[in-house]
C-alpha atoms as a PDB file:
ATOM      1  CA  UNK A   1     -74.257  57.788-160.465  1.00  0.00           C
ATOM      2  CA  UNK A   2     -75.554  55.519-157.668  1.00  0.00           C
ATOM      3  CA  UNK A   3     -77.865  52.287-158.640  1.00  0.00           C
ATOM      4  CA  UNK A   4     -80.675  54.202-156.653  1.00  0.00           C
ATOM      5  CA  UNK A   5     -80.202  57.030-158.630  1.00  0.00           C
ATOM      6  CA  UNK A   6     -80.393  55.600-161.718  1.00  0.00           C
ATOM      7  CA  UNK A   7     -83.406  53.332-161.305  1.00  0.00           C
ATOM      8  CA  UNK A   8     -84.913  56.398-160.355  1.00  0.00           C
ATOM      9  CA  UNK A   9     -84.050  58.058-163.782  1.00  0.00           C
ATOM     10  CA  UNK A  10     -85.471  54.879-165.336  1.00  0.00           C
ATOM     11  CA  UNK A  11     -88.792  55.294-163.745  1.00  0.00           C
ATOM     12  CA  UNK A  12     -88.725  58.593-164.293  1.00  0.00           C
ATOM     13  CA  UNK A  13     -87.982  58.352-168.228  1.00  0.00           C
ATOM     14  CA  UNK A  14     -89.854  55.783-168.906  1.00  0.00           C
ATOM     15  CA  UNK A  15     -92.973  57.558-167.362  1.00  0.00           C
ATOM     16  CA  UNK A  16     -92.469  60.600-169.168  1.00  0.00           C
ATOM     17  CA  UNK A  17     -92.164  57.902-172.607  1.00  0.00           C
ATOM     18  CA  UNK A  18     -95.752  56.746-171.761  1.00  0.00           C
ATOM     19  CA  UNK A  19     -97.532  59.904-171.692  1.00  0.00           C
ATOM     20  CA  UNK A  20     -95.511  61.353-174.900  1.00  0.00           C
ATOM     21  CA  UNK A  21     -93.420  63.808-173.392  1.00  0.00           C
ATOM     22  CA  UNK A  22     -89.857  64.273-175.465  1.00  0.00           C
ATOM     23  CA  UNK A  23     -87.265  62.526-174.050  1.00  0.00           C
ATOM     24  CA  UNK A  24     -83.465  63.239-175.288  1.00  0.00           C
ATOM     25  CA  UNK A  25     -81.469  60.073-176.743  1.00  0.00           C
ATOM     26  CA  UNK A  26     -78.299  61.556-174.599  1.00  0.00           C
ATOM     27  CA  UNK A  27     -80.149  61.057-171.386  1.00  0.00           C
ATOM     28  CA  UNK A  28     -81.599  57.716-172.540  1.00  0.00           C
ATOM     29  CA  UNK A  29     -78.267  56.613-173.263  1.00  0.00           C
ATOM     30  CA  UNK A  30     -75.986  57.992-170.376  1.00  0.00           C
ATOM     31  CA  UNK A  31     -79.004  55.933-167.993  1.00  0.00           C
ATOM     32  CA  UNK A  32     -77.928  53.103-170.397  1.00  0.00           C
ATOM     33  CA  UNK A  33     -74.225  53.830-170.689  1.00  0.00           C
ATOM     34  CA  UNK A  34     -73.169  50.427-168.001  1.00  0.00           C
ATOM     35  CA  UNK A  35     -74.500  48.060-170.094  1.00  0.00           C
ATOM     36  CA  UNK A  36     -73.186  48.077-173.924  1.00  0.00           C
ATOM     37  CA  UNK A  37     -75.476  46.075-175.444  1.00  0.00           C
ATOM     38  CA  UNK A  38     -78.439  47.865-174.091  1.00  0.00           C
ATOM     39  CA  UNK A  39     -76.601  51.501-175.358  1.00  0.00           C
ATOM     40  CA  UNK A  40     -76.047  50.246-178.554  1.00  0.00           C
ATOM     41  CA  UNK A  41     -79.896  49.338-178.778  1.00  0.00           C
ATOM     42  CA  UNK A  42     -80.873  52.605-178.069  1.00  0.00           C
ATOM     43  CA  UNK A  43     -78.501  54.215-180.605  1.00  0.00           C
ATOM     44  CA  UNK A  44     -80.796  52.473-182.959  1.00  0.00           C
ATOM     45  CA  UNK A  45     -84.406  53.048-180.970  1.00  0.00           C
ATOM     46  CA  UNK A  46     -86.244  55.983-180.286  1.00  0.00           C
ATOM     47  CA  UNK A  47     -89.386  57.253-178.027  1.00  0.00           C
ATOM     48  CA  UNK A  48     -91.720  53.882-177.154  1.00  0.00           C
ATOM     49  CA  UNK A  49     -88.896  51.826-178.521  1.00  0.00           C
ATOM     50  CA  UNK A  50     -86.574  52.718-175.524  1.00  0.00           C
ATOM     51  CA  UNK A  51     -89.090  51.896-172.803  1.00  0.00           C
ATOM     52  CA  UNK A  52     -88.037  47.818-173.321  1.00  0.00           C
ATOM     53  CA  UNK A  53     -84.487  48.564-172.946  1.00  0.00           C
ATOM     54  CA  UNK A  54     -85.082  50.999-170.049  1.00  0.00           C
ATOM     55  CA  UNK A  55     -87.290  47.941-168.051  1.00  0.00           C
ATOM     56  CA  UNK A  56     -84.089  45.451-168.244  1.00  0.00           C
ATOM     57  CA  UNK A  57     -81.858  48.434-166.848  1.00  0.00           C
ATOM     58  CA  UNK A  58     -84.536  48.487-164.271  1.00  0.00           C
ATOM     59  CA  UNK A  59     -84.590  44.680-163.728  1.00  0.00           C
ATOM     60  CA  UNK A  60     -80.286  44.730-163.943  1.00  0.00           C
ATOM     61  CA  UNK A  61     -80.508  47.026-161.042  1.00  0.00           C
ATOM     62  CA  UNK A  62     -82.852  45.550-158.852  1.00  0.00           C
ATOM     63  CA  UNK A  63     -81.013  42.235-159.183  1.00  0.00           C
ATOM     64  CA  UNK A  64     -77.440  44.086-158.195  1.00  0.00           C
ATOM     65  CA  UNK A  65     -79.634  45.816-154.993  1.00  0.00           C
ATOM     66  CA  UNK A  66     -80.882  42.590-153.532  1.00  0.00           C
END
């Protein structure tokens, strides 16, 4: 999966998070899957509790794409 990609399965996710929609802890942590301590998290979060973890993914990315 491309950086691109994936920070647009963050926004994605953590939009449908905000307005309640379910969201699957598999596709929560496959987005999350490059960075182990972020996975990890997740394994113990769920719903609103993922949104945190999905912004530094976000941030990780941007960094890499500048």
């Amino acid at each position: 999966m491309t950086p691109e990609h994936r920070l647009a399965l963050i926004i994605e996710t953590i939009g449908a998070l905000q307005i309640g929609a379910p969201v699957s802890k598999g596709r929560v942590t496959l987005i999350l899957e490059p960075w182990p301590d972020l996975f990890y998290d997740a394994m113990e979060r769920e719903g609103e509790g993922w949104v945190n973890l999905l912004q530094a993914a976000a941030a990780r990315i941007e960094r890499t794409l500048k």
